[in-house]
Every structure is written in C-alpha cells, then in structure tokens.
C-alpha atoms as a PDB file:
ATOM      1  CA  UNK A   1       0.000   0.000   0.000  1.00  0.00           C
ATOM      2  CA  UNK A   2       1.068   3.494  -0.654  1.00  0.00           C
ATOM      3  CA  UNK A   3       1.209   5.693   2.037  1.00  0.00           C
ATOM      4  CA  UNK A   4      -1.232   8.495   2.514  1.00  0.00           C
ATOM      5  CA  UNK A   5       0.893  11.433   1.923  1.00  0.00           C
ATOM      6  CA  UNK A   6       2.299   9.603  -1.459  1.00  0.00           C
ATOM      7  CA  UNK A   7      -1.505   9.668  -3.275  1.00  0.00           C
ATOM      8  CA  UNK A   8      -3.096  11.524  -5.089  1.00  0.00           C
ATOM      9  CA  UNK A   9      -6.661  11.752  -3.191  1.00  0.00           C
ATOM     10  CA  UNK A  10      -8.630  14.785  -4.053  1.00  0.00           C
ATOM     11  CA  UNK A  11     -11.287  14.676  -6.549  1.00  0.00           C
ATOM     12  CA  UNK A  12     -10.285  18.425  -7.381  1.00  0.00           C
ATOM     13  CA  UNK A  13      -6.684  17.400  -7.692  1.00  0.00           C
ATOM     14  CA  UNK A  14      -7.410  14.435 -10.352  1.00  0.00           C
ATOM     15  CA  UNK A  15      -9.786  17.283 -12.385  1.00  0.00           C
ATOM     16  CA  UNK A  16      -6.433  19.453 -12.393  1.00  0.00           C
ATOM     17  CA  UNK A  17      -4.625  16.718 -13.481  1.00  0.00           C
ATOM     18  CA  UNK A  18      -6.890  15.800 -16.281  1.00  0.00           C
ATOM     19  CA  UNK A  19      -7.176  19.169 -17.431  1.00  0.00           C
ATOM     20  CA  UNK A  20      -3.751  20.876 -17.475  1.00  0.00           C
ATOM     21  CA  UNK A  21      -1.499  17.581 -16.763  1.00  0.00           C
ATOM     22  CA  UNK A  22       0.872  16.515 -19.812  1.00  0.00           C
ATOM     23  CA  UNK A  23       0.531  12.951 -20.418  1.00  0.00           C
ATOM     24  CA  UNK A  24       2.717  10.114 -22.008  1.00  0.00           C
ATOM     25  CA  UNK A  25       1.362   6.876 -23.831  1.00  0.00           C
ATOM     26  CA  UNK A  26       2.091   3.127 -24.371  1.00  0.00           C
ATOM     27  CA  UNK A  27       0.236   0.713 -25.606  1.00  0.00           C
ATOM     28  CA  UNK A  28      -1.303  -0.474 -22.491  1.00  0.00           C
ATOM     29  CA  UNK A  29      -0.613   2.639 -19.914  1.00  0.00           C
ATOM     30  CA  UNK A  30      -0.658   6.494 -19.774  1.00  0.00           C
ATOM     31  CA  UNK A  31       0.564   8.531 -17.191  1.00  0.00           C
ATOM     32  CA  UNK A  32      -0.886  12.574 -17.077  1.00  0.00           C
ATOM     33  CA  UNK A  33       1.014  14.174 -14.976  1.00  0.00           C
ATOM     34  CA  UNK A  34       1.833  18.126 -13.139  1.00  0.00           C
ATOM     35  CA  UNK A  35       3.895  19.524 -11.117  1.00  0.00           C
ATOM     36  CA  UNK A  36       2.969  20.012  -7.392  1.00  0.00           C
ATOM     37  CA  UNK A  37       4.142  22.611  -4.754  1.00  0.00           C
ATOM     38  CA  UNK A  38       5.199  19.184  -2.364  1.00  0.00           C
ATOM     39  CA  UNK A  39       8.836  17.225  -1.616  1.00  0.00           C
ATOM     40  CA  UNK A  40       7.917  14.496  -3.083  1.00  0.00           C
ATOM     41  CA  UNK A  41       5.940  12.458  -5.930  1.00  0.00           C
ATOM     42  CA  UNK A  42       2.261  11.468  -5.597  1.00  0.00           C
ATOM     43  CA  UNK A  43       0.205   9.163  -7.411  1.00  0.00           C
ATOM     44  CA  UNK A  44      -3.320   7.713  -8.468  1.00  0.00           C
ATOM     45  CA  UNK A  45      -3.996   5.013 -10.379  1.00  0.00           C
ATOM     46  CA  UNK A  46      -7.019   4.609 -12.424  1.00  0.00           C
ATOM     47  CA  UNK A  47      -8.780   1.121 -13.984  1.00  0.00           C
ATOM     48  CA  UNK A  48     -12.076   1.177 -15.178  1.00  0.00           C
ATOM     49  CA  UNK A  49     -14.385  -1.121 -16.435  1.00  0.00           C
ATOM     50  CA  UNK A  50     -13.035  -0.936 -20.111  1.00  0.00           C
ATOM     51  CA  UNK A  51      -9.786  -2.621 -18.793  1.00  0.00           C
ATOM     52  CA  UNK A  52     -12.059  -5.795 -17.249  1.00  0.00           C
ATOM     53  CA  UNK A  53     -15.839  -6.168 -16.175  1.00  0.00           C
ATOM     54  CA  UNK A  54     -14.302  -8.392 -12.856  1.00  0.00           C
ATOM     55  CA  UNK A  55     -13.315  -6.080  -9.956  1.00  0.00           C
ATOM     56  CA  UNK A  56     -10.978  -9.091  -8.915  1.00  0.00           C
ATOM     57  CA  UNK A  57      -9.068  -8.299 -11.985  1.00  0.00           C
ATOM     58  CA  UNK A  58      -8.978  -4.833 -11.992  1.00  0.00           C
ATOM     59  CA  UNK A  59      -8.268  -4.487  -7.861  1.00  0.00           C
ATOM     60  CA  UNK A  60      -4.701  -6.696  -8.819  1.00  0.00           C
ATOM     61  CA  UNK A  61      -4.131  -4.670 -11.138  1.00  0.00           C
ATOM     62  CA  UNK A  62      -4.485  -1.322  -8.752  1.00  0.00           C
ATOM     63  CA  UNK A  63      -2.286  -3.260  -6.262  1.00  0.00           C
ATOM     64  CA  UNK A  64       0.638  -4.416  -8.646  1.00  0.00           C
ATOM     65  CA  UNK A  65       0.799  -0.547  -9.660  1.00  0.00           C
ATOM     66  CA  UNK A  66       0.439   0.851  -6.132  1.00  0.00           C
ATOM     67  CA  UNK A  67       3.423  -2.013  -5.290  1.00  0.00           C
ATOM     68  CA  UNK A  68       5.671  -0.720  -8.169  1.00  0.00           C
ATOM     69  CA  UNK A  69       5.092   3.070  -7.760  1.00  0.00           C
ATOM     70  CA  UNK A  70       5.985   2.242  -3.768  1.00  0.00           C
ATOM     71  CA  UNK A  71       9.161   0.596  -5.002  1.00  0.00           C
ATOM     72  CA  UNK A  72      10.355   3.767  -7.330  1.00  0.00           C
ATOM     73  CA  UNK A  73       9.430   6.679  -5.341  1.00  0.00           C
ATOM     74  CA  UNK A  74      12.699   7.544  -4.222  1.00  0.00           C
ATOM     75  CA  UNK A  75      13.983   7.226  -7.789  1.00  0.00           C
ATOM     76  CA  UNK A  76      11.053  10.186  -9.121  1.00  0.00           C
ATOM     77  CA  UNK A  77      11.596  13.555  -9.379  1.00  0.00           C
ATOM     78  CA  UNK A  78       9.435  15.149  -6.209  1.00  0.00           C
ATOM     79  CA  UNK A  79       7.368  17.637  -6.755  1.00  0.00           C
ATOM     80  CA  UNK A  80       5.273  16.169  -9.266  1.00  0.00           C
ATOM     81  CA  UNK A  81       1.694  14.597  -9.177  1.00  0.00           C
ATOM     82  CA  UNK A  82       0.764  11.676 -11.619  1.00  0.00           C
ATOM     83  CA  UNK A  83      -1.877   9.276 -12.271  1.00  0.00           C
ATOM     84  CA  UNK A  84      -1.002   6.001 -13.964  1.00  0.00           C
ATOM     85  CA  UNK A  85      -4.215   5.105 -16.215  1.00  0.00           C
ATOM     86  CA  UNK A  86      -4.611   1.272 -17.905  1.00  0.00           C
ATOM     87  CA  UNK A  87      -5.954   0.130 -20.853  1.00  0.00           C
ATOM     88  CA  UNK A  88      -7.105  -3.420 -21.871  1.00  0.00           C
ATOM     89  CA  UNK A  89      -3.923  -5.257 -22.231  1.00  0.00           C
ATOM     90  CA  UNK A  90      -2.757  -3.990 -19.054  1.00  0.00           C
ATOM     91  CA  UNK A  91      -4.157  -7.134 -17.145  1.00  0.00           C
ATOM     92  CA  UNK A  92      -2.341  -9.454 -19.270  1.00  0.00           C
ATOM     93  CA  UNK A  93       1.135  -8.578 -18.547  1.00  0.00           C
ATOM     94  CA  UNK A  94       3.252  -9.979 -15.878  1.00  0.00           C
ATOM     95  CA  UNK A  95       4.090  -8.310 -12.434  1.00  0.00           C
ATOM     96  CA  UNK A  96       7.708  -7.437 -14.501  1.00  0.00           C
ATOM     97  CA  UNK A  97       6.408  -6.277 -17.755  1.00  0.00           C
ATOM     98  CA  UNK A  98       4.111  -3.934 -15.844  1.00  0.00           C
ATOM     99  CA  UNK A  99       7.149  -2.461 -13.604  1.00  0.00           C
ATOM    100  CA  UNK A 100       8.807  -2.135 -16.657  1.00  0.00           C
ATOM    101  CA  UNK A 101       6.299  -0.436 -18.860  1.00  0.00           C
ATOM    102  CA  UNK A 102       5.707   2.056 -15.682  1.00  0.00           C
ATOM    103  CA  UNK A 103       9.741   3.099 -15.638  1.00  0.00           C
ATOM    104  CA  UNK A 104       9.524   3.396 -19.391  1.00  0.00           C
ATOM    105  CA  UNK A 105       6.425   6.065 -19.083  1.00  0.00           C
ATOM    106  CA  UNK A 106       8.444   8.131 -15.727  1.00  0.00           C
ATOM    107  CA  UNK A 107      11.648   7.660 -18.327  1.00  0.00           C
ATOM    108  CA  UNK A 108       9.217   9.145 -20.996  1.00  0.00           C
ATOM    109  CA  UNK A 109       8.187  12.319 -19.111  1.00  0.00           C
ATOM    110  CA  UNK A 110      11.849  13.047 -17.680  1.00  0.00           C
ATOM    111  CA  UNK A 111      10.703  11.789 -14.395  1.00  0.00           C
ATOM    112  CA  UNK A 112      12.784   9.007 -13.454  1.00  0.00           C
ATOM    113  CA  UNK A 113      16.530   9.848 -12.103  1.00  0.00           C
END
C-alpha cells in the first residue's frame, strides 16, 4: 500500500490533473502528470471497467501498480503529481512487464533519475 501522503486523493486534484497535466502513452498505460508545490511524488492510479468487467481483476491490477510506484518513489523527481491510467492489455502482462512499462512512461516524461 502506498502511504497516505504519497496519493493523489482529491477529486479536485485528479480534475487538475486531467485538465492541465501533460501525459505520455504506451500501448497499455498512460501517465498525465503536473507539477505540485510538495517534496515528493504522488500518485493515483485509475482502472475502469473498459480494462475488465471483474473487480478481482482490476483491484490486482491497482495493487501491482500501487506495489511498483511504492518501489520507485525515491527514484522520481518530487514535486510532481501523476496518475497512472490502464488500458485493456494492461491485465495481461506480468508483475515485470508492468514495472517495466511504468519506468519506461516516468523515463518518458523526464521523471525518473
């Protein structure tokens, strides 16, 4: 689990996001993403029901990403807020691919040291 102070909770802090974040693309993530006034990184994570109709599915999925984005923090740039958002193939990679796929989208928007 993430802690507290390292997500983004707000729903007035996801509409900023979604309205004047940049984002980056793959195939099966995006990441939007803004600069915050904090010390360190924050993120959200969003999986809808396009990604799977089974909540079983789309919770692991929420907790693989929370897991990796816990494991990088201290290698993101702080100050910055970002939400991680699937698409379909997301649930069919691997606990690696999908750590890998997230450091290639932070790599993407200059946010990974």
């Amino acid at each position: 689990m993430l802690a507290r102070p390292l997500r983004v909770r707000q729903t007035n802090e996801w509409q900023r996001l979604h309205r004047h974040g940049q984002a980056v693309h793959l195939r099966d993530l995006s990441l939007k993403f803004a600069p915050n006034q904090l010390p360190h990184p924050r993120f959200g994570f969003m999986v809808g029901n396009t990604v799977s109709k089974q909540a079983t599915v789309r919770n692991r999925t929420k907790r693989q990403l929370r897991a990796i984005c816990r494991q990088l923090t201290p290698r993101v740039r702080p100050g910055y807020d970002c939400i991680i958002m699937t698409r379909r193939g997301a649930v069919t990679l691997t606990y690696p691919q999908l750590q890998t796929q997230v450091v290639h989208l932070l790599t993407r928007a200059r946010l990974y040291r």
